[in-house]
Structures are given as C-alpha cells and as structure tokens.
Protein backbone atom coordinates (compact mmCIF):
# COMPACT_ATOMS: atom_id res chain seq x y z
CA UNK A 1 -90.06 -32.75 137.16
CA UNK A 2 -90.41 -35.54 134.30
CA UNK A 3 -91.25 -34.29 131.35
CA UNK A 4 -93.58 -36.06 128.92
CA UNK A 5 -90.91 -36.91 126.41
CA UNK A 6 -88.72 -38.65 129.01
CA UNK A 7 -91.42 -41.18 129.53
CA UNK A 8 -91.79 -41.68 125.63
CA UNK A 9 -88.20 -42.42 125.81
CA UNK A 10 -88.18 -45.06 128.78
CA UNK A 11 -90.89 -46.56 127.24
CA UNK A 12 -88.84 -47.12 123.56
CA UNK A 13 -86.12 -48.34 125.32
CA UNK A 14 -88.09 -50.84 127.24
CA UNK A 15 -90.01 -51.96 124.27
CA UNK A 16 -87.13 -51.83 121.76
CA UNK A 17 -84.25 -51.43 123.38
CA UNK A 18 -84.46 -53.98 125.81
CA UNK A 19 -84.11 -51.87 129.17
CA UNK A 20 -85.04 -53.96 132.36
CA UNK A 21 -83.54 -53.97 136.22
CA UNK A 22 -81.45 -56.85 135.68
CA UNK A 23 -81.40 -58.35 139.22
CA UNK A 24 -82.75 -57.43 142.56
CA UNK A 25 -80.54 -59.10 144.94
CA UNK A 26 -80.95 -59.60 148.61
CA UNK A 27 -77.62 -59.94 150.75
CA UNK A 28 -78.25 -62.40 153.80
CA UNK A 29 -75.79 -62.31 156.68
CA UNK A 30 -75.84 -65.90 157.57
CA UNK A 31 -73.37 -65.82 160.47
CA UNK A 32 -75.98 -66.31 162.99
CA UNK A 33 -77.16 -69.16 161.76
CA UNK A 34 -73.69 -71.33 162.60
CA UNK A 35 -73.83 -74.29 164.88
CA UNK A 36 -71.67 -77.31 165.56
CA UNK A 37 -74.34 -79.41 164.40
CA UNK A 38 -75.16 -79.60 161.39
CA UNK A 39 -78.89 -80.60 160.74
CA UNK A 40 -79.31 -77.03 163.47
CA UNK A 41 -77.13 -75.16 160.84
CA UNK A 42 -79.33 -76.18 157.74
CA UNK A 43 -82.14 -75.65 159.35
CA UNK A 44 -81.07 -71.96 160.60
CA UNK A 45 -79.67 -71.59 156.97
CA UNK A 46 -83.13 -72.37 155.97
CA UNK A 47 -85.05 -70.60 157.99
CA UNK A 48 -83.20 -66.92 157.93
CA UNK A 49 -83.50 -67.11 154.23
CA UNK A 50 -87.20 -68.01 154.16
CA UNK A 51 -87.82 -65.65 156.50
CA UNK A 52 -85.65 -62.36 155.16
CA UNK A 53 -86.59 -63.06 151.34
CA UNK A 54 -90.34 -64.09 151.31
CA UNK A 55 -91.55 -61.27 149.65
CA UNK A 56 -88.43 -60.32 147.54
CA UNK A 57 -90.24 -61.99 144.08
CA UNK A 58 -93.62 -60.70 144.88
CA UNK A 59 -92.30 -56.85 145.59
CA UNK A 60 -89.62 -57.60 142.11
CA UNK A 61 -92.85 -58.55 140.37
CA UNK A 62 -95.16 -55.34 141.76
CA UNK A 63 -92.35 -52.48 141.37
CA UNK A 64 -91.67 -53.74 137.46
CA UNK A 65 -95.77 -53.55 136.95
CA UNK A 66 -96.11 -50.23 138.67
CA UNK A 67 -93.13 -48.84 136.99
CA UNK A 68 -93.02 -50.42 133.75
CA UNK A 69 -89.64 -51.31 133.71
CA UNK A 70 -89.06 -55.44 134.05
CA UNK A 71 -87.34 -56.53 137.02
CA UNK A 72 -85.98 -60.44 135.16
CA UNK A 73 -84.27 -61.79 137.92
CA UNK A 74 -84.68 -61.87 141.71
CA UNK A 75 -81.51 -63.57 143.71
CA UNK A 76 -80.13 -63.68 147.24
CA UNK A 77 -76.19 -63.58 148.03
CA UNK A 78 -75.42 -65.20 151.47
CA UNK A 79 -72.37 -65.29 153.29
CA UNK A 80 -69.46 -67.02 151.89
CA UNK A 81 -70.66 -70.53 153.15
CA UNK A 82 -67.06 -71.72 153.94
CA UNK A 83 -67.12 -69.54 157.19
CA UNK A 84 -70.21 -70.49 158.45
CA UNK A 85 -70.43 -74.17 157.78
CA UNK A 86 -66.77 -74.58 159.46
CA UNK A 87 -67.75 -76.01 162.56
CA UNK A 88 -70.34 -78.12 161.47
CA UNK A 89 -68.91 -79.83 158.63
CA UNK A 90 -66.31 -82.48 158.75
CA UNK A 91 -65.70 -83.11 154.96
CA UNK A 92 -67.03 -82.12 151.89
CA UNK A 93 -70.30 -84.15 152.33
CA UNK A 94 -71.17 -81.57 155.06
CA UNK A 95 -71.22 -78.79 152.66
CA UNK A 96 -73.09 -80.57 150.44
CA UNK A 97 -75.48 -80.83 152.65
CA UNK A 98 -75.60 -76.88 153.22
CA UNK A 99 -75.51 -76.40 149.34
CA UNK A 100 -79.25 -78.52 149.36
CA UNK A 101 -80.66 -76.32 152.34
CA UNK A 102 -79.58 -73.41 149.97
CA UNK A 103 -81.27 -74.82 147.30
CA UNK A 104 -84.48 -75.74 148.75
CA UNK A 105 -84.97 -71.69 150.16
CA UNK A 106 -84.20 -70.88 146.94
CA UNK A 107 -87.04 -72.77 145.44
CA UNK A 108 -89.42 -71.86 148.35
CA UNK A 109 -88.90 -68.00 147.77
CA UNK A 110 -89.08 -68.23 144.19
CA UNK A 111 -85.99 -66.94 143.12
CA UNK A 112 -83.98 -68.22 140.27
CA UNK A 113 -80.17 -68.61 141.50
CA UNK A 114 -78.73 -68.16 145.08
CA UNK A 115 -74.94 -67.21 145.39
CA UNK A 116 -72.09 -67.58 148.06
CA UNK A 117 -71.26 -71.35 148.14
CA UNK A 118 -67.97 -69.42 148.03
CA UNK A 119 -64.81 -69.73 149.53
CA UNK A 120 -62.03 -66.75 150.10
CA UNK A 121 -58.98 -68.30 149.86
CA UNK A 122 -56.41 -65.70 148.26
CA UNK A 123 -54.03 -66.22 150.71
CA UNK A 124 -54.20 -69.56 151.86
CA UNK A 125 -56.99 -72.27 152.55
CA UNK A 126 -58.68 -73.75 156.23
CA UNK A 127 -59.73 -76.87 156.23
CA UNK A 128 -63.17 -75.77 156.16
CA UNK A 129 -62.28 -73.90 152.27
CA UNK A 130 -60.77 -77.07 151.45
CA UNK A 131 -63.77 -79.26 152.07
CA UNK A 132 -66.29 -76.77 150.47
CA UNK A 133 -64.03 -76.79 147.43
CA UNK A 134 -63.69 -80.60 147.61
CA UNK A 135 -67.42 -80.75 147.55
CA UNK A 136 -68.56 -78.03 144.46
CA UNK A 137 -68.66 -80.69 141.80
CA UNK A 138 -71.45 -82.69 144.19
CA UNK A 139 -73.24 -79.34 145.37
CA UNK A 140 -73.93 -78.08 141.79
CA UNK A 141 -74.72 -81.27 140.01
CA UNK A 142 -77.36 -82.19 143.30
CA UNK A 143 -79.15 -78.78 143.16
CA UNK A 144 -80.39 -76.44 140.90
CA UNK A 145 -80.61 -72.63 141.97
CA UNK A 146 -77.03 -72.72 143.75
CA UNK A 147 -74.40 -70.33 142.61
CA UNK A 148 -70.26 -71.23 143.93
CA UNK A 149 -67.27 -68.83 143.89
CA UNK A 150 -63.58 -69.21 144.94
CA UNK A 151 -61.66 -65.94 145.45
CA UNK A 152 -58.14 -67.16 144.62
CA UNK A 153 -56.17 -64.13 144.78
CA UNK A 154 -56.18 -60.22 145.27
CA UNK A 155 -53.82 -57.26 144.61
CA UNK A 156 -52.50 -57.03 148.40
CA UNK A 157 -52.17 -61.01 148.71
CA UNK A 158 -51.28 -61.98 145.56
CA UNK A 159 -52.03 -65.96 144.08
CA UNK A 160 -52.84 -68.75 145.44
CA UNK A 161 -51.10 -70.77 143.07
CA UNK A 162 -52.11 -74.10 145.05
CA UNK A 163 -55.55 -73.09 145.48
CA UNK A 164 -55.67 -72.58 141.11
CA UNK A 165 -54.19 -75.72 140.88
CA UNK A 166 -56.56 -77.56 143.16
CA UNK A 167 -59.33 -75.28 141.01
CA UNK A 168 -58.61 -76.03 137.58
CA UNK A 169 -59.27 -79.77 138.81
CA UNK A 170 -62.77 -79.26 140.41
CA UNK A 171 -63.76 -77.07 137.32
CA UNK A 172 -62.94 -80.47 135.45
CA UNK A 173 -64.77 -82.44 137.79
CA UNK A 174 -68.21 -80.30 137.60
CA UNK A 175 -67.63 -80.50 133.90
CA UNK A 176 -67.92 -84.16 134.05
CA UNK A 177 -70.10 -84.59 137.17
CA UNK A 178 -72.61 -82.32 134.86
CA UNK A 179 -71.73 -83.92 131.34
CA UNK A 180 -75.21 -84.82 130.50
CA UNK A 181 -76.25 -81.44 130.55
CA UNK A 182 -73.59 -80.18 128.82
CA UNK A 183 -71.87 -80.08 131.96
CA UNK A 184 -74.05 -76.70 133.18
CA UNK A 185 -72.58 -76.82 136.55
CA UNK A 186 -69.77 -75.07 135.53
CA UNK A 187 -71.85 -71.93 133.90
CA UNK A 188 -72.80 -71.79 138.37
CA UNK A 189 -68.68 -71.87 138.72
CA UNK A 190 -66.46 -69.15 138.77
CA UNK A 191 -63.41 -68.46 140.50
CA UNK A 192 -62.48 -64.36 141.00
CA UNK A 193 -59.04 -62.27 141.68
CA UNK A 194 -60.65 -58.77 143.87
CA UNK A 195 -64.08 -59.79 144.09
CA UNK A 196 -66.62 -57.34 144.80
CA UNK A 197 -68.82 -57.93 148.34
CA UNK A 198 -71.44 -56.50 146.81
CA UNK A 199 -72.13 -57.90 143.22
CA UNK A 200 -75.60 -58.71 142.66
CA UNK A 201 -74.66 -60.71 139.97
CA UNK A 202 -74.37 -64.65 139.24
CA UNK A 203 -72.51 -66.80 139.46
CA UNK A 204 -70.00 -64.01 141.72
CA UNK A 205 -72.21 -62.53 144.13
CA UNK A 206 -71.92 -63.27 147.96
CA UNK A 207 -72.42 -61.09 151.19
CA UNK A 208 -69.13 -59.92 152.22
CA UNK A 209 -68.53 -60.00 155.64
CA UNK A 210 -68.22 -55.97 156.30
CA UNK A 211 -72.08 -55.86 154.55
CA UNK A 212 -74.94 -55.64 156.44
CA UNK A 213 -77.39 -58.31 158.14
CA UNK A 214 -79.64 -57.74 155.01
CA UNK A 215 -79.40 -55.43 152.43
CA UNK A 216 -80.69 -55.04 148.60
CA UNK A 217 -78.30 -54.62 145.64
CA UNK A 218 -79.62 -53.85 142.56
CA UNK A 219 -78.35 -55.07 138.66
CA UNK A 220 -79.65 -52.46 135.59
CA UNK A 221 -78.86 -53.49 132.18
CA UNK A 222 -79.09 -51.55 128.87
CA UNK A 223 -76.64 -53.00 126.09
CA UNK A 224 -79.77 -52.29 123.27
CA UNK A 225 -80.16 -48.43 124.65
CA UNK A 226 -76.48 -47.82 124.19
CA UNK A 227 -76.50 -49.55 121.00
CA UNK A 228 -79.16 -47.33 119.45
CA UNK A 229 -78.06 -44.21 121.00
CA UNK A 230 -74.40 -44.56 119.18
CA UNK A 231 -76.22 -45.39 116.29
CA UNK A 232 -77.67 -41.75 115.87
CA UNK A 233 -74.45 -40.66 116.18
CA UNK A 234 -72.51 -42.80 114.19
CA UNK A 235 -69.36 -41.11 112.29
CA UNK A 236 -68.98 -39.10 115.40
CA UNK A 237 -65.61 -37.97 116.90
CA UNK A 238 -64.56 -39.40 120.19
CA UNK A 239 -65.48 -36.84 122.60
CA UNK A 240 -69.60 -36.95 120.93
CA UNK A 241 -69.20 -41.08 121.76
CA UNK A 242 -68.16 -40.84 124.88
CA UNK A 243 -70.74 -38.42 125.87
CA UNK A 244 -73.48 -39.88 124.17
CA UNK A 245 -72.35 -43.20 126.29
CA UNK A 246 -72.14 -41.55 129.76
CA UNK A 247 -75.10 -40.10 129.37
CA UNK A 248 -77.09 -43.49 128.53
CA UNK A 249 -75.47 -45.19 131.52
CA UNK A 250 -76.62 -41.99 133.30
CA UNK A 251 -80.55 -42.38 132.49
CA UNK A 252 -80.53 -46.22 132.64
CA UNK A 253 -78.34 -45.88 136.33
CA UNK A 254 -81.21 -43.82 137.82
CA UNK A 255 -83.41 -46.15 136.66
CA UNK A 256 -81.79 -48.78 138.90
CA UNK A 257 -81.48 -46.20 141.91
CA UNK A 258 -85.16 -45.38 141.74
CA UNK A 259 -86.30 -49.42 141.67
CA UNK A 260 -83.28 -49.74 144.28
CA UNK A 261 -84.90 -47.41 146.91
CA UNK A 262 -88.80 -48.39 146.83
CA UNK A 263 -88.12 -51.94 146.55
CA UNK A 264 -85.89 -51.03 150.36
CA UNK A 265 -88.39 -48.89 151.24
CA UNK A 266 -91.41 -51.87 150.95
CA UNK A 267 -89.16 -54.75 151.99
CA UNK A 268 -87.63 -52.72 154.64
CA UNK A 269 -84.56 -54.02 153.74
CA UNK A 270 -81.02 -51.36 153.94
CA UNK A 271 -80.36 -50.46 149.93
CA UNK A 272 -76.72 -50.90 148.77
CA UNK A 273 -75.75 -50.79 145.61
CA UNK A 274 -76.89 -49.90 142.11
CA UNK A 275 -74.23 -52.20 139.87
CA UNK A 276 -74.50 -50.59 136.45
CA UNK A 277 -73.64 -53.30 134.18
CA UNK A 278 -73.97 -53.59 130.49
CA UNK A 279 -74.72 -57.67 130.79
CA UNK A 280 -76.15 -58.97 127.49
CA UNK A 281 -78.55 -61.66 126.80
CA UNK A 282 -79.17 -63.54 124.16
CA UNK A 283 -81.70 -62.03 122.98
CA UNK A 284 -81.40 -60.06 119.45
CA UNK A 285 -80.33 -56.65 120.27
CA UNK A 286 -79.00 -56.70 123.98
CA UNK A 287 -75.18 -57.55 122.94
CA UNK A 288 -72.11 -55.89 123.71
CA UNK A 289 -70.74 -57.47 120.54
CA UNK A 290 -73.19 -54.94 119.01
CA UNK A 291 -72.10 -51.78 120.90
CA UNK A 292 -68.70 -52.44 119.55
CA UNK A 293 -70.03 -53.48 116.61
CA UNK A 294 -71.27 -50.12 116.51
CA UNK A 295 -68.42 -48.45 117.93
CA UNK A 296 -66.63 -49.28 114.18
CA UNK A 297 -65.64 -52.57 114.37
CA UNK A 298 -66.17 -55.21 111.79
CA UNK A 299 -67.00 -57.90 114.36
CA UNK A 300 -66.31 -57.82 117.91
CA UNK A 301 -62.46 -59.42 118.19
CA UNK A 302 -61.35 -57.66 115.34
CA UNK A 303 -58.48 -55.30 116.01
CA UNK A 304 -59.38 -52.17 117.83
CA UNK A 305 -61.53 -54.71 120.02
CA UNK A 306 -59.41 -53.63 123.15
CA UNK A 307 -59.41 -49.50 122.69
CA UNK A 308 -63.30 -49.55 121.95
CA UNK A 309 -64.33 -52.11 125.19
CA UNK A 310 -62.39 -49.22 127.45
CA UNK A 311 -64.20 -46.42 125.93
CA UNK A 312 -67.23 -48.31 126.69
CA UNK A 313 -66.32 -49.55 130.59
CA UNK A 314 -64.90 -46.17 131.28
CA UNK A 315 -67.84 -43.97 130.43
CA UNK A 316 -70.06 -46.59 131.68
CA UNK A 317 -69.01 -46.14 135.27
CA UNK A 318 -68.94 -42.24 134.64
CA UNK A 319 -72.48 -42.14 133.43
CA UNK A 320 -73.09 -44.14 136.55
CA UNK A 321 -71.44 -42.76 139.49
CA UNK A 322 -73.45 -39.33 138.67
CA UNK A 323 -76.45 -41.12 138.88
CA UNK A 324 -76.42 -42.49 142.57
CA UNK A 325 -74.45 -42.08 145.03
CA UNK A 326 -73.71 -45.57 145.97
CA UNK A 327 -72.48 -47.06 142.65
CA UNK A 328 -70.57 -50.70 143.33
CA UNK A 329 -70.49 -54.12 142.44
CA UNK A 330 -68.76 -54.60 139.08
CA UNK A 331 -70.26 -51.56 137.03
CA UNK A 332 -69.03 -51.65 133.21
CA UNK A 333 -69.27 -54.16 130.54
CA UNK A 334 -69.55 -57.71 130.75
CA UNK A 335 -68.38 -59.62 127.95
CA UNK A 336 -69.79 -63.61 128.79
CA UNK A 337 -69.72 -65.21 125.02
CA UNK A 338 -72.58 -67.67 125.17
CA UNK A 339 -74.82 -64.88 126.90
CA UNK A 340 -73.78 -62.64 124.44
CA UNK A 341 -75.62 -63.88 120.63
CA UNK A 342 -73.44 -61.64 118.74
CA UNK A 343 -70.14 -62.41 120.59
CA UNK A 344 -71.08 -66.08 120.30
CA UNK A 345 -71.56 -65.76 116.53
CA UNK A 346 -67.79 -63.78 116.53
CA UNK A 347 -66.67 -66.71 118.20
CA UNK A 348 -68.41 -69.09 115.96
CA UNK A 349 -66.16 -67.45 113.02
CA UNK A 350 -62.95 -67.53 114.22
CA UNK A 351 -62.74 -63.41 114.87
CA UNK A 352 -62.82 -63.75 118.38
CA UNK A 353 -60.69 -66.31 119.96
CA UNK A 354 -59.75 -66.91 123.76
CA UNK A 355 -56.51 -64.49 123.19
CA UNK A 356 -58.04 -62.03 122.14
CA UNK A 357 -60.86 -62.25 125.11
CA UNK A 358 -58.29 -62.61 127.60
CA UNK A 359 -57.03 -58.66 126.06
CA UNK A 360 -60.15 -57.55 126.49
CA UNK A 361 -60.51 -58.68 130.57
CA UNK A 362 -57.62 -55.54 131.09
CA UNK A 363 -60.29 -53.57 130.12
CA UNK A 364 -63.75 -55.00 131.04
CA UNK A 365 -65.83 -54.99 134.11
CA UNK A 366 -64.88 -58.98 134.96
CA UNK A 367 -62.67 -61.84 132.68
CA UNK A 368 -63.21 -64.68 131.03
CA UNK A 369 -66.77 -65.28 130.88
CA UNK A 370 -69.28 -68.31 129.92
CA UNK A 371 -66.66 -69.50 127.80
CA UNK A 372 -67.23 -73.09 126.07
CA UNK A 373 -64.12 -74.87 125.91
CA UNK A 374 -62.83 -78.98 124.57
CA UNK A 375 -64.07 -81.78 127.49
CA UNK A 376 -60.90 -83.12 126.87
CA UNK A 377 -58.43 -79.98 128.21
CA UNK A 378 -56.55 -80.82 130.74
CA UNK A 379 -56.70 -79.51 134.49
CA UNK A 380 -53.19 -77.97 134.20
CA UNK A 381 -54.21 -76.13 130.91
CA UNK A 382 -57.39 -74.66 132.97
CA UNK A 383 -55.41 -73.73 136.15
CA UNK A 384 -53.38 -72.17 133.54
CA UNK A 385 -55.88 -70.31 131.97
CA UNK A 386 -57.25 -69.02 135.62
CA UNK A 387 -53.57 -68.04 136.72
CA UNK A 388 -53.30 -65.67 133.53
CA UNK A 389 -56.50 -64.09 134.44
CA UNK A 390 -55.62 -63.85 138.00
CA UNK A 391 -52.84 -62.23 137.30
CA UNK A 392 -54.14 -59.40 135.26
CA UNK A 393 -56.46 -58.31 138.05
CA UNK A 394 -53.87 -58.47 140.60
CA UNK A 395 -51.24 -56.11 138.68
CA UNK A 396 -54.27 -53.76 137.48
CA UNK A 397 -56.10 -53.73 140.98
CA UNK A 398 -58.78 -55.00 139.29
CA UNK A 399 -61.99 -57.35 139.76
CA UNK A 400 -61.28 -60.29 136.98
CA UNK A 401 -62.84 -63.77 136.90
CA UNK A 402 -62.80 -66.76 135.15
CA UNK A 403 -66.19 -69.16 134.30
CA UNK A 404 -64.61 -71.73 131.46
CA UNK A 405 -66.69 -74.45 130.68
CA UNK A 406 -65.19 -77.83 129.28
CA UNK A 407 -67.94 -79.56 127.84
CA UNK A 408 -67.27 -83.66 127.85
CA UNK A 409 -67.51 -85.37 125.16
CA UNK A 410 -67.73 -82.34 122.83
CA UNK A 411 -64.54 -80.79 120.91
CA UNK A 412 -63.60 -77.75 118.85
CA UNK A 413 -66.80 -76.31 116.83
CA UNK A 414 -69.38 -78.17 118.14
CA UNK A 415 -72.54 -76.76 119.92
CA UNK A 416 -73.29 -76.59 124.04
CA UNK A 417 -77.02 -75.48 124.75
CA UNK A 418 -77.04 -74.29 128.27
CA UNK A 419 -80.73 -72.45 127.85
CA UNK A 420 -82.28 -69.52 129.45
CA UNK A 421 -80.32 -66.55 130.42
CA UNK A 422 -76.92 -69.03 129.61
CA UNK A 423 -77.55 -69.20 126.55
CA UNK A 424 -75.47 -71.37 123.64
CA UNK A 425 -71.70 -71.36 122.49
CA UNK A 426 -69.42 -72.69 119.81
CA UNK A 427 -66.57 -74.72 121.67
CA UNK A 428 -62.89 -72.53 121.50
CA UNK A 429 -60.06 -73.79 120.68
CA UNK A 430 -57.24 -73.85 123.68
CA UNK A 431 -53.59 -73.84 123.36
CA UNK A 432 -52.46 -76.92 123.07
CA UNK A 433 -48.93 -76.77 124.61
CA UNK A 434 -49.01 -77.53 128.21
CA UNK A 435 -48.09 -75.52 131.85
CA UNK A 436 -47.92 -78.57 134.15
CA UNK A 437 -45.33 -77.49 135.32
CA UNK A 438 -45.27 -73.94 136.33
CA UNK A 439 -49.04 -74.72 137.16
CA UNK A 440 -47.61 -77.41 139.71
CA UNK A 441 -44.72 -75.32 141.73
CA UNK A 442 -46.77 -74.62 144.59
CA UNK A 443 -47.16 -71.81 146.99
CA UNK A 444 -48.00 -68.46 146.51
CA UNK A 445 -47.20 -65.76 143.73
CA UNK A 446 -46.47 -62.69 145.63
CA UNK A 447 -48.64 -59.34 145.86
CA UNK A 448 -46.65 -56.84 143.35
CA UNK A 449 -45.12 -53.86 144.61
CA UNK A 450 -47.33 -51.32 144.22
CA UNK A 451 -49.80 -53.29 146.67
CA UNK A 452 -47.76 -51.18 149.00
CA UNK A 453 -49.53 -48.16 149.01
CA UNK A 454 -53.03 -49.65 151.10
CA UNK A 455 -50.87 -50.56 153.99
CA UNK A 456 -50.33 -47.96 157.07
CA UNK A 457 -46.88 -46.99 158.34
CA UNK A 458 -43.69 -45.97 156.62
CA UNK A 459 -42.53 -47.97 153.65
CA UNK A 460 -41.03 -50.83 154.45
CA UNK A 461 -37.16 -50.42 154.96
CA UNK A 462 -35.92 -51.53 151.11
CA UNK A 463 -37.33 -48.67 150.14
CA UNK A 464 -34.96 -46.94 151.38
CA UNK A 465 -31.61 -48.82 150.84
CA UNK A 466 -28.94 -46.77 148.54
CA UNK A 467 -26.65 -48.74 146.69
CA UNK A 468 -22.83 -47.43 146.11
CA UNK A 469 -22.38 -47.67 142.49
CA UNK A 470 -18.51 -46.33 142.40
C-alpha cells in the first residue's frame, strides 16, 4: 500500500528535484519493410512507423498527466538501417534517402529524435555499412529528428581499426557539413564499443536484431533526487552513501517500471526495459557534476573524480536491478558535458579536461559524451580519440561511446550553443601531438584474451602448451 508520505515525497522530487521518465522509446523491427526497390522500402519504412507509433506521444502525454510524473521525451529506435536498406541502396545517396523517410515519420508521430541510422561494423564492414557511413554527414545535415550510430568494436571482436579511421573522417565531415549550426549534426553522432540493443537513449539507441517486432523501453532520470538525498547525509561514512544512493535509484527505478507497464499495457506494445540512468540536463539542479559535487569534491574533475563516479554507477544499477526485473540499456551515470551545466562550467575552468573525462568512461555508464572540441582537429587526432575509448570498453567488457563535436571555425574557449536538451559547451583543448600513424595501420585490433570465456568448447589448444624451461 502507498502511504501518504510517499506521495509527498514523489511530489518534492518532481517539483524540486527534477524527477521525470526521461524517454519512452518504441523499438520498431523494420526488417519487413526491405525491398530491392527503393521508393517500396521508404515507403514501408514509412508506413510501419506511422502505423506502430501513432499514439506513442499522445499515451507519453496522458500517463505523465494521470501520474504526475513528466514523461520529456518520446523516441522510436528502428533497426540498424544498414541491414535493411542493403538491397535497395546502391551508394550512399540511397541511404540518404531512407534517413528522410525516417525523418518525415518522425515528424508525423510527433516525436522528437528517431535512432538506428546505425551500422554494426565491429568486425568488418559490407558494402551496404560502407555506403550508410559514406552518407551520415548528408543524412543528418538534410533532416532533423534522425539519430546515427556506428558500433566499431566489441569485447569478443575486438577494433575495427579501419572502420575508426574511416569514422574519425565522417565525424569531421558532419562537423563541417553542419558548421552553421555549430555543426549540431554531430551532437546526433556517436560511434559505440558493446552497444546495448536496448538503449532508449539518443543518439545510441537502435532495435537490435534479437528484440522484438515492437517493444517499449523506458529512460527514468533523477540526478536532483540523488543530489538532495546525499545532501541530508553529508559527512557520512561510505557504507550510509552508498545506501542512501541505492535506495534513490530504487524509488526513482519503480517509477520507470510502473510508467513502463501501463504505457505497454494501453499501446499494446511488449515492455522491455527500464534503463535507469542518471542523464542530466541543463537545467539548474539535474547535474551529475553536482552529485559529485556533493559526494566531496571541489568541482567535478578534481582528484577523487574517478573513485566517487564508481560509487555512484555501482549503486545506481543496485538500486535498480531490485526495482524491476528487467533492468537494461545503459543503467548508471551519464556524464555528457554540454548537457551537464555544472560539468560544462568544470570544463569552462580548466578542472575538468578531456583526460581526465576519458578516466572517468572506466567507470561510467557510456564515454566521451557531448564533448565540444577545436574545428580545426584533425581526423587522425579524432580516430584517435575514438580508438582510446574503444579500447577501454573492449578490455573492461564494457558499453563505452564516443560523441566529440569539432565545431568549425571555433577554437579553444569559445562558446557552441546547441539548444534544448544539448545544451552549450566551452571548446576543450586536444592534444596536439599527432597518431597518423598508428591511426592509419589498418586492420583489426584483436579481441583480448579473456574474450575467451563466452565461447563454447574447450579452450583453444595454447592454453594448454607447457614450455620446458631446463
């Protein structure tokens, strides 16, 4: 039974604190939809997603009146569109095209971003990848509500050191096919290493092929409720923050779980997921800069940056998995800068710089996030950049991610105003000493050892060679 004092406490953090469902995202299977030809593909593209996510805003909208609790976003992840548009499209042009029939459902519906102009290309790349990545600078700056992500590597595959190389350019070239907005279409750009099927969040999310024809994922944020609730504990020990954290992500999980099921229930739609992640805003009060802030750090970046971020992911997902039983996505802490008003103004100051960040991404729920970088760096230096970060999820088995933006014609402390949600940022210094070279090898780094231990069978025979040492 709820008690009365619960609901006085929902409603404070929903007023205060600001507690909303982040995201209600629809996953569309769009693998019925290919054809050879491609005006039948758009249109099928079209239609299934008209059809499957008409009432997605309106039921968003009724469930956050009814239950008080704001439902901000309503998306749709489709199926990574390099696998259906394959046979249709003979060069990038073609998936262009697509990226517009995504665009204009997107619009029709009502929701605000649509994600899985994705490619998955850890291991190597069709020519169908290839084109869709050859056209992402067109797609983004041509539409508005389109979302594009590039899987480039994975613990049991390892790197795709070709496929970074070949990313770090088009990142470059949505930079400057986008430079008169600050070149926004690379805040819709991110490339992943392990990326989650079922993340209902942008720019990442797409329907992974083992999901279901339709199915609802749901995003619940908190960052201001976990914020206040260490601050009536501040001075604490350990073991009283860690448990005052899990049980925050606890109330604010079921939360999501409860908005997760009757928003199935009235769409008729399967539920997934409930991905609880701490995803700030920029909005005064809903940082993660804070929490740490809070946690005993001068500003976020300063040293014990690291420690506090994996107290905070840790007993995030804790909190969460007792909450529902079908916890996924990312779940943890997000740490984008421009999203973030407090990490932004770290930034700003010089006590949180892109090393430091790229620390932090061992620990977090992602990487290197909505981070505002010199127009002029060069490709190398960003396919640099992304092989670092792919590398740390692939030794850790973790989901990490990279969304850089290089804003032309801007440098080092100057301002990029991407708006909304996105937010603003200071521009970051980047190394300046190059990786051409090691960026320009070729191939594949391999999956490490222990990506071993997934695969059926006995070990494979090395492991058992003895050496004579006398």
């Amino acid at each position: 039974m709820i008690e009365l004092k619960e609901v006085l406490e929902t409603n404070d953090m929903i007023l205060h604190e600001n507690l909303d469902v982040r995201t209600i995202t629809m996953g569309i299977s769009l693998l019925d939809c290919i054809s050879p030809d491609l005006d039948s593909l758009c249109d099928n593209v079209y239609s299934k997603i008209t059809d499957r996510a008409k009432d997605l805003v309106s039921v968003g909208d009724d469930i956050g009146l009814e239950f008080g609790v704001p439902v901000i976003n309503k998306r749709i992840s489709i199926t990574p569109a390099a696998l259906i548009g394959g046979s249709a499209c003979k060069g990038p042009e073609g998936f262009v095209r697509i990226a517009e029939a995504l665009d204009a459902a997107a619009k029709d519906v009502g929701v605000n971003f649509i994600g899985g102009f994705s490619a998955l290309v850890q291991k190597g790349m069709t020519p169908a990848d290839e084109n869709l990545i050859a056209s992402i600078p067109e797609a983004l700056a041509r539409t508005e509500r389109v979302c594009s992500s590039v899987s480039l590597g994975s613990t049991k595959a390892g790197i795709n050191m070709d496929a970074v190389r070949i990313m770090g350019e088009t990142v470059l070239k949505t930079a400057e096919r986008t430079k008169d907005r600050d070149s926004l279409g690379c805040a819709k750009l991110v490339v992943f290493c392990n990326p989650a099927d079922d993340n209902p969040f942008m720019a990442g999310a797409f329907n992974g092929v083992t999901e279901a024809d339709c199915v609802l994922n749901v995003g619940v944020s908190g960052p201001g409720v976990v914020k206040n609730a260490l601050s009536q504990v501040r001075g604490e020990g350990f073991e009283v923050l860690c448990e005052t954290i899990k049980k925050t992500a606890f109330k604010i999980t079921r939360i999501g779980q409860l908005y997760a099921k009757e928003a199935s229930r009235r769409l008729g739609v399967p539920f997934g997921i409930v991905d609880l992640s701490l995803a700030p805003t920029p909005a005064v009060g809903d940082s993660i800069a804070d929490i740490i802030h809070e946690m005993g750090m001068e500003y976020a970046g300063a040293p014990g940056t690291t420690a506090a971020l994996a107290i905070l992911n840790d007993q995030v997902k804790k909190g969460g998995v007792m909450a529902s039983s079908y916890v996924g996505g990312l779940s943890g802490a997000f740490i984008p800068v421009s999203e973030d008003s407090s990490m932004a103004e770290a930034a700003a100051i010089g006590a949180l710089t892109l090393e430091k960040l790229e620390a932090m991404t061992c620990v977090c729920s992602v990487g290197l996030d909505m981070i505002a970088i010199p127009g002029d760096t060069p490709a190398s230096t960003i396919s640099g950049i992304i092989a670092d970060e792919m590398a740390i999820g692939m030794v850790n088995q973790k989901t990490t991610a990279v969304r850089v933006i290089p804003v032309i014609g801007k440098g080092v402390g100057e301002v990029a105003e991407f708006g909304g949600l996105l937010g603003e940022a200071r521009i970051m210094p980047v190394n300046k000493y190059g990786c051409a070279d090691f960026v320009n090898r070729g191939g594949r780094i391999p999956a490490p050892i222990h990506s071993f231990k997934n695969r059926g069978g006995p070990p494979p025979p090395f492991f058992s060679i003895s050496y004579d040492l006398t």
